[in-house]
N, C-alpha and C. Protein backbone atom coordinates (compact mmCIF):
# COMPACT_ATOMS: atom_id res chain seq x y z
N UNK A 1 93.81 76.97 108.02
CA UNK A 1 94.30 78.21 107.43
C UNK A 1 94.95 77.91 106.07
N UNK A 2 94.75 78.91 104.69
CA UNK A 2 94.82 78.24 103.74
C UNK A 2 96.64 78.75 103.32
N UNK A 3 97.20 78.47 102.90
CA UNK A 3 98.87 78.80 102.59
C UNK A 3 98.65 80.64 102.25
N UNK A 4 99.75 80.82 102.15
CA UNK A 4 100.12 82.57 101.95
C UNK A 4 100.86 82.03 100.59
N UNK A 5 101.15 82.81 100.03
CA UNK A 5 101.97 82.72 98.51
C UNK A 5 102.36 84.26 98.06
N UNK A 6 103.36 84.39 96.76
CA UNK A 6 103.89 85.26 96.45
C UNK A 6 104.42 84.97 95.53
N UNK A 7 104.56 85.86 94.16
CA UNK A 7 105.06 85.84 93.01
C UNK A 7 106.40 86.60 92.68
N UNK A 8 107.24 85.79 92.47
CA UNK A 8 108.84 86.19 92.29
C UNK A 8 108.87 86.64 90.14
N UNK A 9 108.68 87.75 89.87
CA UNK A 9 108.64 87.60 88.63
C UNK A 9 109.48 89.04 88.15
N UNK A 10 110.14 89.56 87.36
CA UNK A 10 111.49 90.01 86.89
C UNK A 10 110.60 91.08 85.04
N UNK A 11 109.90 91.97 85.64
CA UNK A 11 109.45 92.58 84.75
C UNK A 11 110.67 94.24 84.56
N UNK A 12 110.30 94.99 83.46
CA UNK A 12 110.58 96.24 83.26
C UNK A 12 109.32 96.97 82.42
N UNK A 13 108.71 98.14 83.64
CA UNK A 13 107.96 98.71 83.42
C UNK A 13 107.94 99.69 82.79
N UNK A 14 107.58 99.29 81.46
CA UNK A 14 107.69 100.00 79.79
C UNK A 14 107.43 101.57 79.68
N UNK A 15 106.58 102.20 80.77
CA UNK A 15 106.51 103.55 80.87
C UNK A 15 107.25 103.94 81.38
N UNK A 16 107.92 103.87 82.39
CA UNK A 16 109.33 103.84 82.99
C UNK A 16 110.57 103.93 82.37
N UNK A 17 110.74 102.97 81.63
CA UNK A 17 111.82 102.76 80.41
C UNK A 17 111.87 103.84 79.57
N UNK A 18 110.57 104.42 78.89
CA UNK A 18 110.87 105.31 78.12
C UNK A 18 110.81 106.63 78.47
N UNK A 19 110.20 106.85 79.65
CA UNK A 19 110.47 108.14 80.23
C UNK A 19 111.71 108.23 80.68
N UNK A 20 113.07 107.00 80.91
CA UNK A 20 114.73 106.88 81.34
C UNK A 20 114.98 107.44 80.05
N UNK A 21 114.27 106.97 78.48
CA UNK A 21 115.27 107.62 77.39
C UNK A 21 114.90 108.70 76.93
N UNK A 22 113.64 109.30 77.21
CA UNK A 22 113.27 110.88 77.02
C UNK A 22 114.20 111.34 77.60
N UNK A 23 114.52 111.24 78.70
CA UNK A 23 115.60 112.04 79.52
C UNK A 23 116.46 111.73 79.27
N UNK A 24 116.81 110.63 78.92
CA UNK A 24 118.53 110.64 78.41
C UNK A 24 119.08 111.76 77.03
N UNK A 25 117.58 111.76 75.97
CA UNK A 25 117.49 112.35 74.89
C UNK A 25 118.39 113.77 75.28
N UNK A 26 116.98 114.26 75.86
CA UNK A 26 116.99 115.72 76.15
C UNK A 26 118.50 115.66 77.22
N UNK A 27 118.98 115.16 77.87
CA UNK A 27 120.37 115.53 78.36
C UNK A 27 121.77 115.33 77.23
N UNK A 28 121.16 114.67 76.45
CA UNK A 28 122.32 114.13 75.34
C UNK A 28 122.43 115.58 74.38
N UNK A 29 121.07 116.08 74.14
CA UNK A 29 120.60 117.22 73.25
C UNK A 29 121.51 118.76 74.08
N UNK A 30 121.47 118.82 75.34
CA UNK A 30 121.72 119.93 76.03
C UNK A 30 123.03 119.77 76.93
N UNK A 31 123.72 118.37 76.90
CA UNK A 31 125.14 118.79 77.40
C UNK A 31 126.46 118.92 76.33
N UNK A 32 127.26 119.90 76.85
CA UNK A 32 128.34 120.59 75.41
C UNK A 32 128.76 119.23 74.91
N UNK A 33 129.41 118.30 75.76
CA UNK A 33 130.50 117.76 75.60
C UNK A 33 129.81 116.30 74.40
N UNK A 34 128.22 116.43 74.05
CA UNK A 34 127.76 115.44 73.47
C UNK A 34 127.69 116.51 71.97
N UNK A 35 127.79 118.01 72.03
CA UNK A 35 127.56 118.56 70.93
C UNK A 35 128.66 118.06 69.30
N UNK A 36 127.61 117.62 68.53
CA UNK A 36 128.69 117.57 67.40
C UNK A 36 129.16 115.64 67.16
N UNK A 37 128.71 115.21 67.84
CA UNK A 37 129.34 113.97 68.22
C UNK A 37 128.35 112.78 67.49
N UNK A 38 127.17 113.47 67.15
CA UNK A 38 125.98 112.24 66.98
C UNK A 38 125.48 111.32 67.72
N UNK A 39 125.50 111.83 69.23
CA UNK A 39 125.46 110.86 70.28
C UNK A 39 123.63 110.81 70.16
N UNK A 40 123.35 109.75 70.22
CA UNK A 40 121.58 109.82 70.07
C UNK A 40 120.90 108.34 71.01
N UNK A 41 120.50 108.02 71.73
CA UNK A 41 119.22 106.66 72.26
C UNK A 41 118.01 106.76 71.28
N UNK A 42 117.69 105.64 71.22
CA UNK A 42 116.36 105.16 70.16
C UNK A 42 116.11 103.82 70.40
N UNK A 43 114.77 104.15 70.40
CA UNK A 43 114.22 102.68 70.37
C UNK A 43 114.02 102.23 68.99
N UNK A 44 114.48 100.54 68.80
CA UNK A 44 114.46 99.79 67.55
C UNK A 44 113.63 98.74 68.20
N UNK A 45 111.96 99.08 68.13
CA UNK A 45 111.20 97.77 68.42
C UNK A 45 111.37 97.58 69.75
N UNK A 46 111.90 96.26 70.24
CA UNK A 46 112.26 96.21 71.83
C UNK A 46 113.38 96.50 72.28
N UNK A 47 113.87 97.00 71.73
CA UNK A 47 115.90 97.29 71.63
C UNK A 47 115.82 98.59 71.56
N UNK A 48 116.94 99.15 72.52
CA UNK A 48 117.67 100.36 72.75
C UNK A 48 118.61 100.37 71.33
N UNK A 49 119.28 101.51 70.52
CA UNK A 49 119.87 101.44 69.52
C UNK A 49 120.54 102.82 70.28
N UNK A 50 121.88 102.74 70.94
CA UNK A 50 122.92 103.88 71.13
C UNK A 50 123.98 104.13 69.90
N UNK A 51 123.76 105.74 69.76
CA UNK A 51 125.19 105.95 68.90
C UNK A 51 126.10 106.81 69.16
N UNK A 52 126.94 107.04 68.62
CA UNK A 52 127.96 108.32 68.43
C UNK A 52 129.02 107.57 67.59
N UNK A 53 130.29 109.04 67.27
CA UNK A 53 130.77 109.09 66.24
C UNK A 53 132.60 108.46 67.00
N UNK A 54 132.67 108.26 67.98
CA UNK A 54 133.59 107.68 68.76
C UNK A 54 132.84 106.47 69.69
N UNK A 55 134.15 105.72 69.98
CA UNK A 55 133.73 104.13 71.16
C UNK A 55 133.68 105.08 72.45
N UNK A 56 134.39 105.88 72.43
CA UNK A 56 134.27 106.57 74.21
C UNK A 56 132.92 107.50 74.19
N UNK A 57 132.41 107.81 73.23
CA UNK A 57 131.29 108.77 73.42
C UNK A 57 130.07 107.75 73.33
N UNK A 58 130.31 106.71 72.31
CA UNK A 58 128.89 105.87 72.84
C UNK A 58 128.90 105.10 74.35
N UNK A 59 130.31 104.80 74.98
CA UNK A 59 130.26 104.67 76.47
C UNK A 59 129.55 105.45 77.33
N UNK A 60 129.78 106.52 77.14
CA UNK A 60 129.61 107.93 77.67
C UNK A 60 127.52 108.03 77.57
N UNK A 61 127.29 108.10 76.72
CA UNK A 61 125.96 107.85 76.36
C UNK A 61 124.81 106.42 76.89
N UNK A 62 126.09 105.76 76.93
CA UNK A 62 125.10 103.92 77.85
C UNK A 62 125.62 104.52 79.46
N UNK A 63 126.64 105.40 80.04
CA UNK A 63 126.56 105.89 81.66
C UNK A 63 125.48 106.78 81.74
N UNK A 64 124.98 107.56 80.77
CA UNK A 64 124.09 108.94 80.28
C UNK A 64 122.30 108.16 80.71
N UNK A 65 122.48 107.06 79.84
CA UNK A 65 121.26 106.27 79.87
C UNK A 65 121.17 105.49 81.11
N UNK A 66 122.21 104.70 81.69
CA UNK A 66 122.28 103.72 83.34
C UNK A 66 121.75 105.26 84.06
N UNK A 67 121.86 105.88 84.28
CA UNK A 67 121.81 107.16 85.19
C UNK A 67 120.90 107.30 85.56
N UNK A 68 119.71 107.94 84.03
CA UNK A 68 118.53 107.54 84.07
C UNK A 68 117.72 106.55 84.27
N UNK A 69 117.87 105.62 84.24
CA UNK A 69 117.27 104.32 84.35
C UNK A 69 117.52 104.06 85.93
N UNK A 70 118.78 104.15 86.48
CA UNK A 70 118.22 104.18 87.98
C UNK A 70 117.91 105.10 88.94
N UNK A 71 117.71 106.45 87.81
CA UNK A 71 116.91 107.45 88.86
C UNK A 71 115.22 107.08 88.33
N UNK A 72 114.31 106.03 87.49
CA UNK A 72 113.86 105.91 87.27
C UNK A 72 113.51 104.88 88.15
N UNK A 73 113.85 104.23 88.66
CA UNK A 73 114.35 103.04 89.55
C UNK A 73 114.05 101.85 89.03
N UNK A 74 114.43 101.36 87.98
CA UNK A 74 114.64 100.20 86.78
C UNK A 74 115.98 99.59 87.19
N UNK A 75 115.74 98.56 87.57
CA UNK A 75 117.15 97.85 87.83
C UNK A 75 118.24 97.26 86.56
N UNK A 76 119.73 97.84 86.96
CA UNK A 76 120.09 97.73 85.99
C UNK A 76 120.69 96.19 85.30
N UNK A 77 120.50 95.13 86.36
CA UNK A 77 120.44 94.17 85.94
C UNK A 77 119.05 93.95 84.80
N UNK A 78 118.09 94.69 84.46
CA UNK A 78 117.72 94.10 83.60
C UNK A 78 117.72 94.88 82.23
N UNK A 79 119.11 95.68 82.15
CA UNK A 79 119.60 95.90 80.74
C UNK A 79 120.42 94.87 80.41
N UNK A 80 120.45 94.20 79.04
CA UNK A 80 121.51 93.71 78.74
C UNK A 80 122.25 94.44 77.24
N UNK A 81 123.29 94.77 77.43
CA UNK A 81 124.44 95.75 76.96
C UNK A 81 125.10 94.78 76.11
N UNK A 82 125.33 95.37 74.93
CA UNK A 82 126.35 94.38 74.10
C UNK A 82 127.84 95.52 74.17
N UNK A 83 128.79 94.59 73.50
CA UNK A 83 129.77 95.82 73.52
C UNK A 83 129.50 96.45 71.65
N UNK A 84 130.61 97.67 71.92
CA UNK A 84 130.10 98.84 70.96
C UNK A 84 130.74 97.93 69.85
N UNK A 85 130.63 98.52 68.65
CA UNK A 85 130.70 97.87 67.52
C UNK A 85 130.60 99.11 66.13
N UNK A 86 131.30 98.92 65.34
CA UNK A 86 131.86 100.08 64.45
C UNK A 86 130.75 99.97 63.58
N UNK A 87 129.79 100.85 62.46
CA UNK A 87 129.10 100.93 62.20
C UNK A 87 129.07 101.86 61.02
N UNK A 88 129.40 102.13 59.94
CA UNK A 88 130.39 102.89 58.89
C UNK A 88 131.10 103.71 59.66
N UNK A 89 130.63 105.08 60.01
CA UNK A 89 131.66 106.13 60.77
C UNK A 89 131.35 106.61 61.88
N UNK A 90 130.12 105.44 62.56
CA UNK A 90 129.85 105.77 64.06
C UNK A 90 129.88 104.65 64.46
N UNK A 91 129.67 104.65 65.80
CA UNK A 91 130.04 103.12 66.62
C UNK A 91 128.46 102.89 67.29
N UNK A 92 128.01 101.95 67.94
CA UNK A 92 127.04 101.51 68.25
C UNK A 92 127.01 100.54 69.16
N UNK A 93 126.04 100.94 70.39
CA UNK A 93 125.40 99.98 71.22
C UNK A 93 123.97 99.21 71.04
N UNK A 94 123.85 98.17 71.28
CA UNK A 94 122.39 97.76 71.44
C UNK A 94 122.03 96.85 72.83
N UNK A 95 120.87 97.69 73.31
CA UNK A 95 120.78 96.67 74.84
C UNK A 95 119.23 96.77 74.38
N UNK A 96 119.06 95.27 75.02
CA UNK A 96 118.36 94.65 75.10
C UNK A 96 117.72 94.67 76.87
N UNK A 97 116.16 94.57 76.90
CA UNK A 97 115.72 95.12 78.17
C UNK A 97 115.16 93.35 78.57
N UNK A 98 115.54 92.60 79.52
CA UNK A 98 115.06 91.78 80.51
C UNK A 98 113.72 91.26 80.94
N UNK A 99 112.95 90.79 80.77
CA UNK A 99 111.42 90.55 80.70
C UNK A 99 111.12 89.21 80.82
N UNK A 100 111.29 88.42 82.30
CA UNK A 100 110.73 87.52 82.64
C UNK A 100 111.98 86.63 83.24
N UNK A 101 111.82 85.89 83.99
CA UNK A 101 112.82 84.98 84.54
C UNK A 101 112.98 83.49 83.82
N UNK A 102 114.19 83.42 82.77
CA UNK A 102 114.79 82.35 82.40
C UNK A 102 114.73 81.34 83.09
N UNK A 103 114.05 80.03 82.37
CA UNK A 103 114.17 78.74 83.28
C UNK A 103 115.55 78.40 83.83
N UNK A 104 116.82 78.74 83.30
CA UNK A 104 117.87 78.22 84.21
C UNK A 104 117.58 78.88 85.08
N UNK A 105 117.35 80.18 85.32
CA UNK A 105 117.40 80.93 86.72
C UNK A 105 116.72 80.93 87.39
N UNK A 106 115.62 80.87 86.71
CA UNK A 106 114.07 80.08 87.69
C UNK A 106 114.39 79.08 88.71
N UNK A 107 115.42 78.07 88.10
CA UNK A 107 115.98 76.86 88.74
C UNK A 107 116.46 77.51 89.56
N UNK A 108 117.76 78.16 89.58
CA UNK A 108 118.87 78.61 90.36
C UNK A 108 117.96 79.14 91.30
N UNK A 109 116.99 79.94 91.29
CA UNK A 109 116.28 80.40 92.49
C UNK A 109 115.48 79.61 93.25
N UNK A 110 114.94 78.47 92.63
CA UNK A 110 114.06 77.66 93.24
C UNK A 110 114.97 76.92 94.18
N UNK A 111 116.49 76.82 93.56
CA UNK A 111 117.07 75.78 93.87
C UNK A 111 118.05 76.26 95.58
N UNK A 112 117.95 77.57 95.81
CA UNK A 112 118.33 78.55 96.89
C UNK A 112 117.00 78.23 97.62
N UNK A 113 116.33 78.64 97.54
CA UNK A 113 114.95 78.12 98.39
C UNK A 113 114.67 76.94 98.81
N UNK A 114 114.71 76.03 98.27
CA UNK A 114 115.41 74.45 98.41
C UNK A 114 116.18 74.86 99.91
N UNK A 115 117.02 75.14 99.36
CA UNK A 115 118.21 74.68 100.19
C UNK A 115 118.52 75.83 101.69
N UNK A 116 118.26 77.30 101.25
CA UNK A 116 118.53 78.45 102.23
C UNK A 116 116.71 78.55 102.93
N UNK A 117 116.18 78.22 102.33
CA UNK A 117 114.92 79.20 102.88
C UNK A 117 114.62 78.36 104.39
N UNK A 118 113.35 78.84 105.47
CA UNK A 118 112.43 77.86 105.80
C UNK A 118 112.18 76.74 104.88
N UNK A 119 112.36 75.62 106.13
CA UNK A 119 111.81 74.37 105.70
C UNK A 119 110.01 73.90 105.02
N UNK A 120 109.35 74.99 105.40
CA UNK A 120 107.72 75.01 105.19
C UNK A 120 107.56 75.86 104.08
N UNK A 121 108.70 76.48 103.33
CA UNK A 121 108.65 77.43 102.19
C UNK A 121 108.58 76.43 100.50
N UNK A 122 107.71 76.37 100.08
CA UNK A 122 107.57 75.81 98.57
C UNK A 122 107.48 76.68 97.15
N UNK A 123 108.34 75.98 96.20
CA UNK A 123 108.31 77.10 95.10
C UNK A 123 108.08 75.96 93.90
N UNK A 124 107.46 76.87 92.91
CA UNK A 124 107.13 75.87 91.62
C UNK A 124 107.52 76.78 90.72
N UNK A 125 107.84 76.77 89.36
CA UNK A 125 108.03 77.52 88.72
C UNK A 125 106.88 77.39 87.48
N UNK A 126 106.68 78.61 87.09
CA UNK A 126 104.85 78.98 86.10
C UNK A 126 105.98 79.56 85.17
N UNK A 127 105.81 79.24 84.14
CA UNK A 127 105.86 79.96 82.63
C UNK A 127 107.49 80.77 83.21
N UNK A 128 107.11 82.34 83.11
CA UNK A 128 108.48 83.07 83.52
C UNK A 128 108.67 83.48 85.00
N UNK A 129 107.89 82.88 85.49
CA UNK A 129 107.60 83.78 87.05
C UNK A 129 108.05 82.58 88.08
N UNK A 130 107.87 83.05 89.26
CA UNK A 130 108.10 81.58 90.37
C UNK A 130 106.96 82.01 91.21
N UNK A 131 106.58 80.98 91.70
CA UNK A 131 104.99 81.00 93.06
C UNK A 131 105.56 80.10 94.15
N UNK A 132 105.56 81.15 95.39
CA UNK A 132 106.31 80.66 96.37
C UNK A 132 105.16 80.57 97.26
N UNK A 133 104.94 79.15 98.30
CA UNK A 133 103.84 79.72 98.78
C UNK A 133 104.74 78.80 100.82
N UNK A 134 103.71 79.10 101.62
CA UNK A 134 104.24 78.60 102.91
C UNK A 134 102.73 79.01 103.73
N UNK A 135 102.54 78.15 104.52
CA UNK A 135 101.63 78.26 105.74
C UNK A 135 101.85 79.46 106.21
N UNK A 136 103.53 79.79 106.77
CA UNK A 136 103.82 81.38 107.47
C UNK A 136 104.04 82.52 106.87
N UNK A 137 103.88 83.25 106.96
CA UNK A 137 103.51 84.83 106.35
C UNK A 137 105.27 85.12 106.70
N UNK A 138 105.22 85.31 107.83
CA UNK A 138 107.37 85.01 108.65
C UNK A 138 108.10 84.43 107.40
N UNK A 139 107.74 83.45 107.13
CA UNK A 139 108.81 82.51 106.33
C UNK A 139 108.77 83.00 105.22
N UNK A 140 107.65 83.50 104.56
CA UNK A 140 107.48 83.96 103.68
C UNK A 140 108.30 85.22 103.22
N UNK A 141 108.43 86.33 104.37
CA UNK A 141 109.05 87.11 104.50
C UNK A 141 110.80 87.25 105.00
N UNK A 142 110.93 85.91 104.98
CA UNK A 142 112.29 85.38 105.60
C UNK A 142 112.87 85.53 104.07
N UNK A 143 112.20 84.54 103.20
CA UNK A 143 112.59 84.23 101.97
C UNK A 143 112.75 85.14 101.20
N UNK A 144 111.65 86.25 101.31
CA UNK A 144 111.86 87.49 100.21
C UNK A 144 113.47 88.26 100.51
N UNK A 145 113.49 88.26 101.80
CA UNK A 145 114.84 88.84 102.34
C UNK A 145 116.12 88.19 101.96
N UNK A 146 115.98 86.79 101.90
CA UNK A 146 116.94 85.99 101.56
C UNK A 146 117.42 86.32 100.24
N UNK A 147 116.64 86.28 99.18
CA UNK A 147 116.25 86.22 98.04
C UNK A 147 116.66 87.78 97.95
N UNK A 148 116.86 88.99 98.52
CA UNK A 148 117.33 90.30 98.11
C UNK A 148 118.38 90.01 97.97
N UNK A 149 119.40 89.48 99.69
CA UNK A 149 120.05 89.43 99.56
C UNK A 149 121.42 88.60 99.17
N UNK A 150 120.56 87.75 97.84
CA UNK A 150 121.59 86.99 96.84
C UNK A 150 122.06 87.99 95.72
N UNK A 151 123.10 87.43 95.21
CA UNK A 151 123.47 88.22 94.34
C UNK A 151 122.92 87.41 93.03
N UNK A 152 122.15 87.93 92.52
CA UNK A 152 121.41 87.15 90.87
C UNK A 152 121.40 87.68 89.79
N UNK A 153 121.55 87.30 89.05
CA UNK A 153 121.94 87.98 87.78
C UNK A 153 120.23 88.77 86.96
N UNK A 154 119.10 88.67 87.30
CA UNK A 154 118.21 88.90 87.06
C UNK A 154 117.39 90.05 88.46
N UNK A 155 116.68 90.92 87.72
CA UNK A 155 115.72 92.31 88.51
C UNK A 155 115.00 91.38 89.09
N UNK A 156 114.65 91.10 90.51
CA UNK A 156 113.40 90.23 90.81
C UNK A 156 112.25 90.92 91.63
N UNK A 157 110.90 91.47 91.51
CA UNK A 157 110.04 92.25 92.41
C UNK A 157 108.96 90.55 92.71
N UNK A 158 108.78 91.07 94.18
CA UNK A 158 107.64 90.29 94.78
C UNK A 158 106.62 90.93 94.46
N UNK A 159 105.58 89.75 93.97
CA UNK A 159 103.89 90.69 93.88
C UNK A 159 103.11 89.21 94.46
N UNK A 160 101.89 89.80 94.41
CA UNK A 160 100.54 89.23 94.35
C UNK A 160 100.84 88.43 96.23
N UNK A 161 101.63 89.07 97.09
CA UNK A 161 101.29 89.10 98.47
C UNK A 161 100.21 89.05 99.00
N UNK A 162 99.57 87.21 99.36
CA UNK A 162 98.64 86.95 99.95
C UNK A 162 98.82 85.93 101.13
């Protein structure tokens, strides 16, 4: 029987993403308390670009945008948020969106599997992704569970379940 395997890899699905800031738009556009304020989301290339004309209203606007994004169901570990920053007479966020699993963390996960998973469970790490593979389909499924329930600083979806 030939091994089972599975791909541990940490994407954000780009149609997804921008249908979270259409909607953030249009709620930013139609609630009072953003009227007047210059509160706006935009994409700059691969970067989110948040503004407004106060630090509490561009806060207000990155809770506006998290909202969406996990009724979109985009995990919010894979925004990364800078803090706001003054900008002539508006203030500004820029987050940056998550796209692929960092070799330290690649490690850190390989290195939990190592140590927590089944003993018949093997992981290698490819480019940004990890390939976990095991004789048991069980163990296999032991590990994905394991692996939810760590706390990691990175979005992780299982694919290519064979």
């Amino acid at each position: 029987m030939a091994d089972s395997s599975f791909d541990i890899v940490s994407k954000v699905d780009q149609m997804e993403a921008d249908n979270a800031v259409n909607q953030a738009q249009k709620e930013l556009a139609q609630r009072y308390d953003f009227k007047g304020v210059g509160a706006s989301v935009e994409w700059t290339g691969e970067n989110l670009l948040l503004k407004a004309s106060a630090e509490e209203r561009v806060k207000a606007v990155l809770e506006v945008l998290e909202a969406k994004f996990i009724k979109r169901g985009i995990s919010l570990r894979s925004l990364d948020a800078g803090e706001p920053f003054p900008s002539g007479k508006e203030y500004r966020i820029e987050i940056s969106l998550k796209n692929g699993i960092s070799s330290e963390d690649a490690k850190k996960i390989s290195k939990i599997i190592r140590d927590e998973a089944p003993k018949s469970v093997k992981s290698q790490i490819q480019g940004d992704e990890l390939r976990v593979q095991s004789k048991s389909r069980d163990d296999l499924q032991a590990t994905m569970a394991l692996l939810k329930g760590k706390d990691l600083d990175v979005a992780l979806q299982f694919v290519n379940f064979r």
